[in-house]
C-alpha atoms as a PDB file:
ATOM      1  CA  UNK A   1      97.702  16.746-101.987  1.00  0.00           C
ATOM      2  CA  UNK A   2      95.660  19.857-102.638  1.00  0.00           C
ATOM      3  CA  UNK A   3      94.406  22.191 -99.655  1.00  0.00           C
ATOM      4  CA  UNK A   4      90.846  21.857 -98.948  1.00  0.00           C
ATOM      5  CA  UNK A   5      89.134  25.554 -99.634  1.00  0.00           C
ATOM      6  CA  UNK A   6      86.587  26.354 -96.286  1.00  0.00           C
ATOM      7  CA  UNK A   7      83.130  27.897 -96.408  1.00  0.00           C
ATOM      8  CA  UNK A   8      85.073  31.105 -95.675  1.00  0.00           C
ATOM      9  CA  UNK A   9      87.224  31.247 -98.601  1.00  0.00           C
ATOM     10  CA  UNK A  10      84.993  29.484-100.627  1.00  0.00           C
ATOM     11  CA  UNK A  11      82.519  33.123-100.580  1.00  0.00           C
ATOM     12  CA  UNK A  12      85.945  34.845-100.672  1.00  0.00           C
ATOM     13  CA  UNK A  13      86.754  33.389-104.158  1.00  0.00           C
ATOM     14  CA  UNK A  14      83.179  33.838-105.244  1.00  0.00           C
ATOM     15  CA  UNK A  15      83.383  37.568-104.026  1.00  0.00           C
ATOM     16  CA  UNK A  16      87.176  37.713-106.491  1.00  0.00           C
ATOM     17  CA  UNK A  17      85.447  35.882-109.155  1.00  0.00           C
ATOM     18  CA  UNK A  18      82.530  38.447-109.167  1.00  0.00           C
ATOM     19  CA  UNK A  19      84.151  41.421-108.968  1.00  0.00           C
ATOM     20  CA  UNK A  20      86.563  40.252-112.142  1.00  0.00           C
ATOM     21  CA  UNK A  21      83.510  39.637-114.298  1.00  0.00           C
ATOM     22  CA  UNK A  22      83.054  43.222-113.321  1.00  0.00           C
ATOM     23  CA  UNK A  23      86.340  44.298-114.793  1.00  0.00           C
ATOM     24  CA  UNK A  24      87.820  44.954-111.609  1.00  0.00           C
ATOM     25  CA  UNK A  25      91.566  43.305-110.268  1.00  0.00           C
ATOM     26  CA  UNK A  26      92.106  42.764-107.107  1.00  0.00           C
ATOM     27  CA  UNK A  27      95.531  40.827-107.239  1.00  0.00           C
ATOM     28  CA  UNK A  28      97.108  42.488-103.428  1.00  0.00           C
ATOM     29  CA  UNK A  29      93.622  42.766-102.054  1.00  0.00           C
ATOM     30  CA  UNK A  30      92.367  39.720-103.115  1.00  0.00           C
ATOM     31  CA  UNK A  31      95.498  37.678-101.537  1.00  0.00           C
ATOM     32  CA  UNK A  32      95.000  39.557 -98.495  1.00  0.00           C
ATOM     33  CA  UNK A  33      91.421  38.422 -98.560  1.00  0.00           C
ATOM     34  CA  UNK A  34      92.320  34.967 -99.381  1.00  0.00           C
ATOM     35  CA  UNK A  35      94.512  34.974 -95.913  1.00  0.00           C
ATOM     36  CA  UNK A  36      91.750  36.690 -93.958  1.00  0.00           C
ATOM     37  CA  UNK A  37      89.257  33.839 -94.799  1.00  0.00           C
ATOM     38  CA  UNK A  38      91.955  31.090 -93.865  1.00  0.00           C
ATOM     39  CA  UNK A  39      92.577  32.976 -90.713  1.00  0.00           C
ATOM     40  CA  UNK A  40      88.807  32.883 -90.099  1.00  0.00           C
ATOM     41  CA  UNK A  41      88.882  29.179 -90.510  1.00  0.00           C
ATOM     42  CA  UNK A  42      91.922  28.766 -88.479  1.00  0.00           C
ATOM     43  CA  UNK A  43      89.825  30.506 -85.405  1.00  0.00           C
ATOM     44  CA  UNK A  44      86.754  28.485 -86.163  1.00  0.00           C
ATOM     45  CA  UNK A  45      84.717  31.426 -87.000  1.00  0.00           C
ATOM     46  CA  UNK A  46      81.268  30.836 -87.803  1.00  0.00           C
ATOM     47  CA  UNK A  47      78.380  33.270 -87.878  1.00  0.00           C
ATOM     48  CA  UNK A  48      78.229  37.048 -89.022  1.00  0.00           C
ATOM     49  CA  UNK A  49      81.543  38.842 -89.043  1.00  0.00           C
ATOM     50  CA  UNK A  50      81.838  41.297 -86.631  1.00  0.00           C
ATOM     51  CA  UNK A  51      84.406  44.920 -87.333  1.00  0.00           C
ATOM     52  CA  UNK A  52      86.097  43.743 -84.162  1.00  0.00           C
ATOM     53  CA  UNK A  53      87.609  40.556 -85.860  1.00  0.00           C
ATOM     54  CA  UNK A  54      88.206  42.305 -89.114  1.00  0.00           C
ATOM     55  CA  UNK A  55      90.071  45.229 -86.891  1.00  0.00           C
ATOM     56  CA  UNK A  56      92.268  42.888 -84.953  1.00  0.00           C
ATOM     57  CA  UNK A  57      93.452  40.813 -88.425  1.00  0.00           C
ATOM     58  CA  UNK A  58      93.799  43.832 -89.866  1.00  0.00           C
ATOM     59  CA  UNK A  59      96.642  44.582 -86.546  1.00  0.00           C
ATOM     60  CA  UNK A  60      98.127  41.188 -87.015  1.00  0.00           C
ATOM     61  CA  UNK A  61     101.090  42.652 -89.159  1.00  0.00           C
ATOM     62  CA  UNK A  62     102.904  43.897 -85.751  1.00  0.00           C
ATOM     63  CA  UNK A  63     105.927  44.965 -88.023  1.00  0.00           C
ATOM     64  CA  UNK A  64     103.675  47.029 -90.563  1.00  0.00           C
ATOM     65  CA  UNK A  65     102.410  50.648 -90.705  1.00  0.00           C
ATOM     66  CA  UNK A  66      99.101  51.980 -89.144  1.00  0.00           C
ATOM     67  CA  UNK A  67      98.553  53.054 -92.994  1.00  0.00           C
ATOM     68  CA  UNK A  68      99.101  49.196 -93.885  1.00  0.00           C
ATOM     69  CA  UNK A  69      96.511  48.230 -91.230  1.00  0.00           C
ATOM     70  CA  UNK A  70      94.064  50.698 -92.644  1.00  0.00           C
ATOM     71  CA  UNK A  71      94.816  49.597 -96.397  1.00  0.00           C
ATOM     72  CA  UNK A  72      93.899  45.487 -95.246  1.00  0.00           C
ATOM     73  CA  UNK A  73      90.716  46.782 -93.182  1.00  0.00           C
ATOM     74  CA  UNK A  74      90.010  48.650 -96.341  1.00  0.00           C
ATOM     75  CA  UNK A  75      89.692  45.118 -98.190  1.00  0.00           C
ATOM     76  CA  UNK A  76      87.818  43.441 -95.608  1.00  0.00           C
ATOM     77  CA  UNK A  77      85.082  46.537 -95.681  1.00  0.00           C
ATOM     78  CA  UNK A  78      84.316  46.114 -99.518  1.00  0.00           C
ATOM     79  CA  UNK A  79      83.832  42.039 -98.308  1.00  0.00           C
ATOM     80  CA  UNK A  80      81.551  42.518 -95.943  1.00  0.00           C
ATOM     81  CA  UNK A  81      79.790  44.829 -97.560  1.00  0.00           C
ATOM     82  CA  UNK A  82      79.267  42.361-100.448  1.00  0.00           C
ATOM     83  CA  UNK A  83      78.127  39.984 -97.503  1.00  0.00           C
ATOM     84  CA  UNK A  84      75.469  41.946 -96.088  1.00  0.00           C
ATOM     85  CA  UNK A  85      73.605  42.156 -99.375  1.00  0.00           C
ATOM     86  CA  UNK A  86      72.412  38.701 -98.514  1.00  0.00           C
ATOM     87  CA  UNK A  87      72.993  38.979 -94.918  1.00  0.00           C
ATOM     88  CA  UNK A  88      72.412  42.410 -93.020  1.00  0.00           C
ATOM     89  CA  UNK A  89      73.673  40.474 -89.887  1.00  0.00           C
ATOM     90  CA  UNK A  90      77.424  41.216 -90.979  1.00  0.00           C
ATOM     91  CA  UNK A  91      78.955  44.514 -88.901  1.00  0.00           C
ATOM     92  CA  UNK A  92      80.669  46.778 -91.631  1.00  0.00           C
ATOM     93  CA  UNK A  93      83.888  48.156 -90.047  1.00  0.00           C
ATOM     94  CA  UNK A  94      83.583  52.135 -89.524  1.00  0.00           C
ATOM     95  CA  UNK A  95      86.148  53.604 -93.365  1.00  0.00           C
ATOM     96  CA  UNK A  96      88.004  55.203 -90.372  1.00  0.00           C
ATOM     97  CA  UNK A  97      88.608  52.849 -87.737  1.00  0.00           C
ATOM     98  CA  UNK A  98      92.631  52.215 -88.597  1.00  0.00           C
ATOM     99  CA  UNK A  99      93.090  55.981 -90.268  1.00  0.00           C
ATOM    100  CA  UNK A 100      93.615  56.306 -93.870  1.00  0.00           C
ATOM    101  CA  UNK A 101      95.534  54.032 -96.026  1.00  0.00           C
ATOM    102  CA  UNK A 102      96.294  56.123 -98.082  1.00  0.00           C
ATOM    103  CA  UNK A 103      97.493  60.110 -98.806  1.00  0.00           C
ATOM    104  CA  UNK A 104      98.068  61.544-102.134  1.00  0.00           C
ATOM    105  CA  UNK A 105     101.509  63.345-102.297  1.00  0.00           C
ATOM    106  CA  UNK A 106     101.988  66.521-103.944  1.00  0.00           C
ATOM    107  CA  UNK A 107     102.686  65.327-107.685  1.00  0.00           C
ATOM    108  CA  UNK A 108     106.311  67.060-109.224  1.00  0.00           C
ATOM    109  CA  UNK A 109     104.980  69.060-112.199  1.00  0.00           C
ATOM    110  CA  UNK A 110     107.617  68.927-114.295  1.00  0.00           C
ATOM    111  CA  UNK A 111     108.845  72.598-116.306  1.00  0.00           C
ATOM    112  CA  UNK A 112     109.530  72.311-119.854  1.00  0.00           C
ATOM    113  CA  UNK A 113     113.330  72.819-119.566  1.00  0.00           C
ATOM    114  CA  UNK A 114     113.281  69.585-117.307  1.00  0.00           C
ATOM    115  CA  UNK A 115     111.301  67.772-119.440  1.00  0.00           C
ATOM    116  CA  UNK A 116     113.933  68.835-122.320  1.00  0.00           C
ATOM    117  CA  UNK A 117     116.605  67.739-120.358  1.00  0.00           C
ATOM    118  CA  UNK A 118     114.903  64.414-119.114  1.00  0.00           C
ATOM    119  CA  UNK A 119     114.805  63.310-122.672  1.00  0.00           C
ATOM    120  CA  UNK A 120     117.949  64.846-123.835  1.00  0.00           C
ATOM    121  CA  UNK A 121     119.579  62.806-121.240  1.00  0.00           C
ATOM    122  CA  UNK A 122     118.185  59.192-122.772  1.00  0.00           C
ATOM    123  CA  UNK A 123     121.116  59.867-125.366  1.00  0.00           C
ATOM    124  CA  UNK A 124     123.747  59.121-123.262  1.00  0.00           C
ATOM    125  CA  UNK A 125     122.022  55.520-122.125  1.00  0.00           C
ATOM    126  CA  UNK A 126     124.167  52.944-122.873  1.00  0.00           C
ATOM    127  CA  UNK A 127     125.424  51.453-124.837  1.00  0.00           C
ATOM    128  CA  UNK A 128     124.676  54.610-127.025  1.00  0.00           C
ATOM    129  CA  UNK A 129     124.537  53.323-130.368  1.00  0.00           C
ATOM    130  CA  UNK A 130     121.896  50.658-129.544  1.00  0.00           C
ATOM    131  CA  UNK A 131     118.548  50.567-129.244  1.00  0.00           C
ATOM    132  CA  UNK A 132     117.984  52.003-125.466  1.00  0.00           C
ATOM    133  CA  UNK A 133     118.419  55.711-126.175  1.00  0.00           C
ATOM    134  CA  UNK A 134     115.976  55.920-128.271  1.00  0.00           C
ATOM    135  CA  UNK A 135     113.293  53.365-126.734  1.00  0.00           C
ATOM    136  CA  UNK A 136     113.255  55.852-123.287  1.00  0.00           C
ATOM    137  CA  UNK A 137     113.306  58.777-125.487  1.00  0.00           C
ATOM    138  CA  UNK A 138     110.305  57.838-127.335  1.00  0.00           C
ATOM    139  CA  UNK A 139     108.617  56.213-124.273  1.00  0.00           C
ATOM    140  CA  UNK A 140     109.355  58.959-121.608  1.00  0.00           C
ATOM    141  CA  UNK A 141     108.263  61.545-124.489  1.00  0.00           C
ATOM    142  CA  UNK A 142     104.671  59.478-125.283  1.00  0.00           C
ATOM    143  CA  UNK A 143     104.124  59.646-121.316  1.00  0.00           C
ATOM    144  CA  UNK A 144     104.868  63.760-121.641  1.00  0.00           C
ATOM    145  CA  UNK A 145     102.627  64.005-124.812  1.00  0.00           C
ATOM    146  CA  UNK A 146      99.585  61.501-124.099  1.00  0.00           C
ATOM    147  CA  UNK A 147      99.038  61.371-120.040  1.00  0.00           C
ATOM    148  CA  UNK A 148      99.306  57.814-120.334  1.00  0.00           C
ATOM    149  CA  UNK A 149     100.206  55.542-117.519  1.00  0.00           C
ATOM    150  CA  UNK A 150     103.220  53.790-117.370  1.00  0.00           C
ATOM    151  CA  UNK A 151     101.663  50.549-117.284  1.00  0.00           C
ATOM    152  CA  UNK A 152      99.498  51.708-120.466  1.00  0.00           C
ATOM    153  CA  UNK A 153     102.940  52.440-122.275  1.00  0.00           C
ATOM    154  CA  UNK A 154     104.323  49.268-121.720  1.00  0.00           C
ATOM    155  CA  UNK A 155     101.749  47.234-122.973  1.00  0.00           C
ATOM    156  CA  UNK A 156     101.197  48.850-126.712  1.00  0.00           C
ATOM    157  CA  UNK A 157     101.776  46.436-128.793  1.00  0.00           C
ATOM    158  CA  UNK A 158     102.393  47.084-132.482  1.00  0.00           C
ATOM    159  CA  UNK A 159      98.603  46.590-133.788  1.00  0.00           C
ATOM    160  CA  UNK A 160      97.920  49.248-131.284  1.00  0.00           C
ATOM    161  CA  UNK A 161      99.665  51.927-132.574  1.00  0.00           C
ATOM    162  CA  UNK A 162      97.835  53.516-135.775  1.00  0.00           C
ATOM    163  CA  UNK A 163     100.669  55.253-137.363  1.00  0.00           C
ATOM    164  CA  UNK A 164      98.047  56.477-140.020  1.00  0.00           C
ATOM    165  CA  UNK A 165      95.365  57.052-138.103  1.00  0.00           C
ATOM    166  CA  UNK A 166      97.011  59.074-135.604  1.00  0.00           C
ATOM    167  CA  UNK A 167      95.616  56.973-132.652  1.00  0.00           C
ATOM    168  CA  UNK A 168      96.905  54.744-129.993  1.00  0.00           C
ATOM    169  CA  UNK A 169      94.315  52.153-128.578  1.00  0.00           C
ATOM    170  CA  UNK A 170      94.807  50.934-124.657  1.00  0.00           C
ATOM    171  CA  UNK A 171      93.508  47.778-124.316  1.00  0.00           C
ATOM    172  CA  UNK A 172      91.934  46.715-120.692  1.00  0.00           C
ATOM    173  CA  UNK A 173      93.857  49.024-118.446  1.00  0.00           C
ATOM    174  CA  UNK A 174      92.597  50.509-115.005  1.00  0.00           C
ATOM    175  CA  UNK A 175      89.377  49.094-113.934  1.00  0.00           C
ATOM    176  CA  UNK A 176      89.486  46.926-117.815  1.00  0.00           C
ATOM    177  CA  UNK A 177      88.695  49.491-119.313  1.00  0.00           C
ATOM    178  CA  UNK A 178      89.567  50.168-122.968  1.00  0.00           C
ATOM    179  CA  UNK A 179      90.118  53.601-125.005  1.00  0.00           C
ATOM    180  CA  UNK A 180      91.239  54.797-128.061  1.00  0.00           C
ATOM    181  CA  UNK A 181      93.837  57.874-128.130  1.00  0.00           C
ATOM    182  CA  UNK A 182      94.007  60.538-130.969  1.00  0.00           C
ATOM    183  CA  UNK A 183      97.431  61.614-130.461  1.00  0.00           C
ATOM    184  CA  UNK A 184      99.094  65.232-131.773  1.00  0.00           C
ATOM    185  CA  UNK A 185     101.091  64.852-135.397  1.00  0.00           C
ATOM    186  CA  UNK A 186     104.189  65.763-133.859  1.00  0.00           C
ATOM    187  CA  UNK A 187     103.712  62.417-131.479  1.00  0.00           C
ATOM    188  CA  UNK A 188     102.776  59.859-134.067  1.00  0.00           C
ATOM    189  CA  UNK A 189     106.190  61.357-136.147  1.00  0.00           C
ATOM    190  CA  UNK A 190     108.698  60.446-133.231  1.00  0.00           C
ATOM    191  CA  UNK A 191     106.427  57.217-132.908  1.00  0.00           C
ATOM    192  CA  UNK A 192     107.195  56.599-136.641  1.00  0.00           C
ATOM    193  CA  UNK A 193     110.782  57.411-136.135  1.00  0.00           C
ATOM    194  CA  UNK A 194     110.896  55.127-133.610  1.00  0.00           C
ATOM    195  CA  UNK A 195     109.384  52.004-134.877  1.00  0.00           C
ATOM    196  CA  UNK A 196     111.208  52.727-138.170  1.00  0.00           C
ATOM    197  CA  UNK A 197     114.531  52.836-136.136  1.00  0.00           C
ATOM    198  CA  UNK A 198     113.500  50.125-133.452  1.00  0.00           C
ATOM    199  CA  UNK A 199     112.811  47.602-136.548  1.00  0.00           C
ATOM    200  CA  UNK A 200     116.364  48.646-138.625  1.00  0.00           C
ATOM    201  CA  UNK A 201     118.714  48.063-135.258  1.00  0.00           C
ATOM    202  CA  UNK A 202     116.715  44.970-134.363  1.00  0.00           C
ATOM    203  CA  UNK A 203     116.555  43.389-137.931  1.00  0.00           C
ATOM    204  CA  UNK A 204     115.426  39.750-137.367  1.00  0.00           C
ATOM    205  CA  UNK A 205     116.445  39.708-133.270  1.00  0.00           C
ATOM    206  CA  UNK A 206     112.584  41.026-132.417  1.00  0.00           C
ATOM    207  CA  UNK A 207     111.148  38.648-129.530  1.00  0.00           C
ATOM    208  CA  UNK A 208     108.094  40.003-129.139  1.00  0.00           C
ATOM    209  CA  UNK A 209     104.874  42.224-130.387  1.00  0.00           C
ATOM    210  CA  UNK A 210     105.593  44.824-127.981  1.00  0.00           C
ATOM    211  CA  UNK A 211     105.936  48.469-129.824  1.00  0.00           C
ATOM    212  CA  UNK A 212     108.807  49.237-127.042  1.00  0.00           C
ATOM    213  CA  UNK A 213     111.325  46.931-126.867  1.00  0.00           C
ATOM    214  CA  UNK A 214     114.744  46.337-125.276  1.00  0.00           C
ATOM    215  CA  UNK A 215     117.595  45.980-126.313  1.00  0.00           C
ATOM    216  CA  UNK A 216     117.539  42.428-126.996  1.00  0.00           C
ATOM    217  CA  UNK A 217     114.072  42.567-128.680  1.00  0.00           C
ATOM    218  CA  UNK A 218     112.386  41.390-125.881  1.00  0.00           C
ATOM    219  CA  UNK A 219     109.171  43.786-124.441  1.00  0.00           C
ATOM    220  CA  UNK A 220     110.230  46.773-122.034  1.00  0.00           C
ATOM    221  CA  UNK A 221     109.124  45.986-118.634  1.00  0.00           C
ATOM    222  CA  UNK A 222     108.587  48.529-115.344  1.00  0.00           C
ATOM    223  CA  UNK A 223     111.688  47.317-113.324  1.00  0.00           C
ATOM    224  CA  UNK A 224     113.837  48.018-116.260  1.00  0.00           C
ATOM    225  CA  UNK A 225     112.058  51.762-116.791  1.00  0.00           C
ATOM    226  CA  UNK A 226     112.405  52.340-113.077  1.00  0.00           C
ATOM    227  CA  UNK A 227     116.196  51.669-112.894  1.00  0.00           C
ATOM    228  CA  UNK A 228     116.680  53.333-115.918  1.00  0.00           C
ATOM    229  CA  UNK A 229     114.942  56.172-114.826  1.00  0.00           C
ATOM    230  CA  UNK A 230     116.100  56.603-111.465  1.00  0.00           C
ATOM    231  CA  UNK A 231     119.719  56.587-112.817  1.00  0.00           C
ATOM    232  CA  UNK A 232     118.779  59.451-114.914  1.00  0.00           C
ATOM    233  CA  UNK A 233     117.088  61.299-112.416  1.00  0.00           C
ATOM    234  CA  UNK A 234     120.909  60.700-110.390  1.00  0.00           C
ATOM    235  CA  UNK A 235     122.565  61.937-113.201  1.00  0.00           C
ATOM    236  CA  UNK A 236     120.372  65.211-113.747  1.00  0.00           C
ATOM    237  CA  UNK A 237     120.767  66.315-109.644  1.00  0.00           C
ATOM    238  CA  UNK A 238     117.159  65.950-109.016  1.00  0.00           C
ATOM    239  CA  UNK A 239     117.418  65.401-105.319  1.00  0.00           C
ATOM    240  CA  UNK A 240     114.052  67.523-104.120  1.00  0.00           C
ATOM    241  CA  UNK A 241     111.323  66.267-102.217  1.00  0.00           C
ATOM    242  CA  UNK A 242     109.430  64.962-103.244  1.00  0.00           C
ATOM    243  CA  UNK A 243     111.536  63.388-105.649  1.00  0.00           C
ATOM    244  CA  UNK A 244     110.353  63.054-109.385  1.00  0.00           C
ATOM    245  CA  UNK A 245     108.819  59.976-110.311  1.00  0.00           C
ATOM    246  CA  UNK A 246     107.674  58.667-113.673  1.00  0.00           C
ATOM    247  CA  UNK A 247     104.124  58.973-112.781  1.00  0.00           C
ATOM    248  CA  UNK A 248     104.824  62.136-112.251  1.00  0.00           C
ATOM    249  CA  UNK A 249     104.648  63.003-115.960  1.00  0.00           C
ATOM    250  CA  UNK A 250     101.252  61.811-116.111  1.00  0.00           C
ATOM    251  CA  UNK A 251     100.550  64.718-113.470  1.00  0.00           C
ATOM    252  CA  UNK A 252     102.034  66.875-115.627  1.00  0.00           C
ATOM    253  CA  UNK A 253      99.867  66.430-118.817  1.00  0.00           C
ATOM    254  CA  UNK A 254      97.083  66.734-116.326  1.00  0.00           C
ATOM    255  CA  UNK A 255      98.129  70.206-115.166  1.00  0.00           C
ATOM    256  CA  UNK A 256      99.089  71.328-118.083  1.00  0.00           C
ATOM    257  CA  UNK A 257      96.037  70.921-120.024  1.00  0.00           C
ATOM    258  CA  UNK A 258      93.969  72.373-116.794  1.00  0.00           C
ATOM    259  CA  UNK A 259      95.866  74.967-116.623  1.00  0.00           C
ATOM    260  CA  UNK A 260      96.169  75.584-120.410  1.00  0.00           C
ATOM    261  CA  UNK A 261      91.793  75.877-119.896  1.00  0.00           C
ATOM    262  CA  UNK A 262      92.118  78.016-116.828  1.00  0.00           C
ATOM    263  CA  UNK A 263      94.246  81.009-118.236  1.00  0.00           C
ATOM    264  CA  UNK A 264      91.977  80.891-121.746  1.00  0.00           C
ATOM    265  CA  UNK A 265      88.589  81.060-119.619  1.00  0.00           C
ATOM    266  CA  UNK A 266      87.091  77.975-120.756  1.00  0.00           C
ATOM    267  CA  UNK A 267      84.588  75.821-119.198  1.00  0.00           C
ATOM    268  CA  UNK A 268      86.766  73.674-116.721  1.00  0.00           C
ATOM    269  CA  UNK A 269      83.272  71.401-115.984  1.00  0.00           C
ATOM    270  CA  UNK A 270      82.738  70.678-119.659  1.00  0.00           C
ATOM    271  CA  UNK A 271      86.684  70.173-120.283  1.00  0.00           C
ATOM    272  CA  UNK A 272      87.081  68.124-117.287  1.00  0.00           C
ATOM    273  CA  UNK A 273      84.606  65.780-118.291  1.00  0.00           C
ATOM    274  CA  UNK A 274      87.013  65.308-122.048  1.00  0.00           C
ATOM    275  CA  UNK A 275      89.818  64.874-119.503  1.00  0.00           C
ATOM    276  CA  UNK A 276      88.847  62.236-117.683  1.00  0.00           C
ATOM    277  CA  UNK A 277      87.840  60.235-120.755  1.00  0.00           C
ATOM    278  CA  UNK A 278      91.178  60.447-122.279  1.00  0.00           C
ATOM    279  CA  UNK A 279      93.008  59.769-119.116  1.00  0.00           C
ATOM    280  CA  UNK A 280      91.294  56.616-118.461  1.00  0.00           C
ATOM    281  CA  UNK A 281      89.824  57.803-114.751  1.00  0.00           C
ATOM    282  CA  UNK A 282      87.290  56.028-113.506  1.00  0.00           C
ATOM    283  CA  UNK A 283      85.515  58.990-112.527  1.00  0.00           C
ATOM    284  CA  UNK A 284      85.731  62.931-112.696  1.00  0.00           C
ATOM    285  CA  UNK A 285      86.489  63.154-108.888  1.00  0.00           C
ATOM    286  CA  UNK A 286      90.025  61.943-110.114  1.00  0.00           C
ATOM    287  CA  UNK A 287      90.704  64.533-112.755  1.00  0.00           C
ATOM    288  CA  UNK A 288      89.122  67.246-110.221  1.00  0.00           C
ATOM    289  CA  UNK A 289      91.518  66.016-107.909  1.00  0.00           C
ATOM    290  CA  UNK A 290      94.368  67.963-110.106  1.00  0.00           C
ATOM    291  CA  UNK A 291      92.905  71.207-109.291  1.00  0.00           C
ATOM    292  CA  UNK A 292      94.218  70.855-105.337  1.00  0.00           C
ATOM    293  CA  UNK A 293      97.194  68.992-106.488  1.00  0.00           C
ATOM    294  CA  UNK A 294      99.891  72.016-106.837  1.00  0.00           C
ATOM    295  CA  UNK A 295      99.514  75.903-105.862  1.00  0.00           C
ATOM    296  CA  UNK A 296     100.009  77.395-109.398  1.00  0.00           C
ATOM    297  CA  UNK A 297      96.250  75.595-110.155  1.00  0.00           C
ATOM    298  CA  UNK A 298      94.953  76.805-106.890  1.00  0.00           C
ATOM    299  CA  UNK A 299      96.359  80.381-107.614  1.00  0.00           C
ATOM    300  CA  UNK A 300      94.481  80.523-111.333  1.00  0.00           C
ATOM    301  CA  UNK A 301      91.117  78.841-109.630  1.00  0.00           C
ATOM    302  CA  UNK A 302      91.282  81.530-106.494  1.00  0.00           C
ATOM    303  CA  UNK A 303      91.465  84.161-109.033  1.00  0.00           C
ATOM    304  CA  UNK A 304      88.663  83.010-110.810  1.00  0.00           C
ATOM    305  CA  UNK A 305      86.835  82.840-107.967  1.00  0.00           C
ATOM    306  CA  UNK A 306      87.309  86.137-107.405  1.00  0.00           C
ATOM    307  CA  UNK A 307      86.212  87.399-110.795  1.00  0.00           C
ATOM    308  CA  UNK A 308      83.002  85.210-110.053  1.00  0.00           C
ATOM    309  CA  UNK A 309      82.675  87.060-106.791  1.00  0.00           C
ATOM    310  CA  UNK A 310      83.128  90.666-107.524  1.00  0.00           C
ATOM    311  CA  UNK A 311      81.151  90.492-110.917  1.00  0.00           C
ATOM    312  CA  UNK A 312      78.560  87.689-110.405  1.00  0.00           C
ATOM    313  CA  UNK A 313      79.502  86.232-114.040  1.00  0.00           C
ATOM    314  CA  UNK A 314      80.292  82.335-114.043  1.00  0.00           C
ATOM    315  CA  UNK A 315      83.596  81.954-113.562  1.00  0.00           C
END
């Protein structure tokens, strides 16, 4: 017999179902939202929600982090807010009454010889004379090249990668959005090495329209480019903290280019704005975020500053 939806989660769906026509996803925080309104049924709550109910669900998880508690307040907030459009009666919870739910950590920026030796080690995947070596080469090397996310990566498919164009196009990704990629010649070559390659070991075993695929011709998925990649990361020695991560190569585009900008003197403002587009951020405050993210940045930014301030020219 199906569960009867209450009043509660029936404006809780409508919220989801709003915010998706939007182009936002809210799979985690939607769920969480789902279980708030069945906990406000469960109590009998009717009337205006007040921060003091959403602050003691939010505390329910006993076992979980203060960040955790801040992250599910976080949810309710964006709720409510949607609630008092139509009814000012509902109390907003103060952004800060759990703490934050979440703190950026300082990105890896990987150096070139690490980057070398990153892909140099997706030879020695096994089995070696397969398809696997050269599937992470060509995938961890398009993350290096293009800033892409890893999600992004994963879910080219073949129709989306212009071999003659020289473009890649990304198909609903963060926040739905789509964009089209003009990509360096030297990238679309080891992309056309790699499809040429992928489609010779493969023959007649492909499974799917996926441009990366595994080994068995099925699409590449995260868990299996996590694994893969932590394994190499054990096999390199790279044991700092912060550890490396895959989205760290993403940073490293970032920096790059900014950096790249910085040391010729151009217009960081104007650039920034080109940035963001290609990186798929939602908005600049994201890419400007890059600028505070590691001290070689800061140093070049300082020392423009200090240009700006001894000479009064724009810096």
């Amino acid at each position: 017999m199906q569960r009867a939806i209450g009043p509660w989660e029936a404006q809780v769906r409508d919220y989801l179902a709003l915010r998706s026509r939007l182009g936002y996803t809210l799979r985690t925080a939607g769920d969480e939202l789902v279980l708030f309104a069945r906990h406000l049924e469960n109590i009998g709550h009717r009337g205006p929600l007040t921060a003091d109910i959403a602050i003691r669900w939010a505390k329910l998880a006993t076992n979980a982090k203060p960040e955790y508690w801040a992250w599910r307040l976080g949810a309710i907030r964006l709720f409510v807010k949607h609630l008092t459009a139509t009814d000012p009666r509902h109390e907003v919870p103060a952004a800060d009454a759990l703490g934050r739910a979440y703190t950026r950590r300082t990105p890896h920026i990987y150096s070139d010889d690490e980057v070398a030796a990153l892909l140099d080690a997706t030879r020695m995947i096994k089995p070696t004379n397969a398809l696997p070596p050269h599937t992470y080469r060509t995938f961890f090397g398009l993350l290096v090249a293009a800033g892409m996310r890893c999600g992004e990566a994963l879910a080219l498919r073949r129709g989306h990668v212009d071999l003659a164009g020289g473009r890649l196009l990304i198909l609903k990704a963060k926040l739905g959005k789509t964009r089209e990629l003009p990509l360096h010649p030297s990238t679309i070559d080891a992309l056309r090495v790699y499809a040429e390659r992928r489609d010779t070991i493969l023959r007649r075993g492909r499974k799917s329209e996926a441009f990366f695929l595994s080994r068995r011709g099925g699409a590449l998925d995260y868990q299996r480019v996590t694994v893969t990649f932590r394994q190499l990361r054990r096999q390199l020695g790279w044991y700092r903290d912060p550890l490396p991560r895959v989205h760290d190569l993403r940073h490293t585009f970032a920096v790059r280019n900014l950096l790249r900008w910085c040391r010729a003197g151009n217009d960081i403002d104007t650039k920034i704005i080109s940035l963001t587009a290609y990186m798929g951020h939602a908005h600049a405050t994201s890419t400007y975020w890059y600028l505070t993210a590691v001290p070689e940045l800061m140093a070049v930014s300082a020392a423009r500053f200090e240009t700006y301030a001894n000479s009064g020219e724009a810096p």
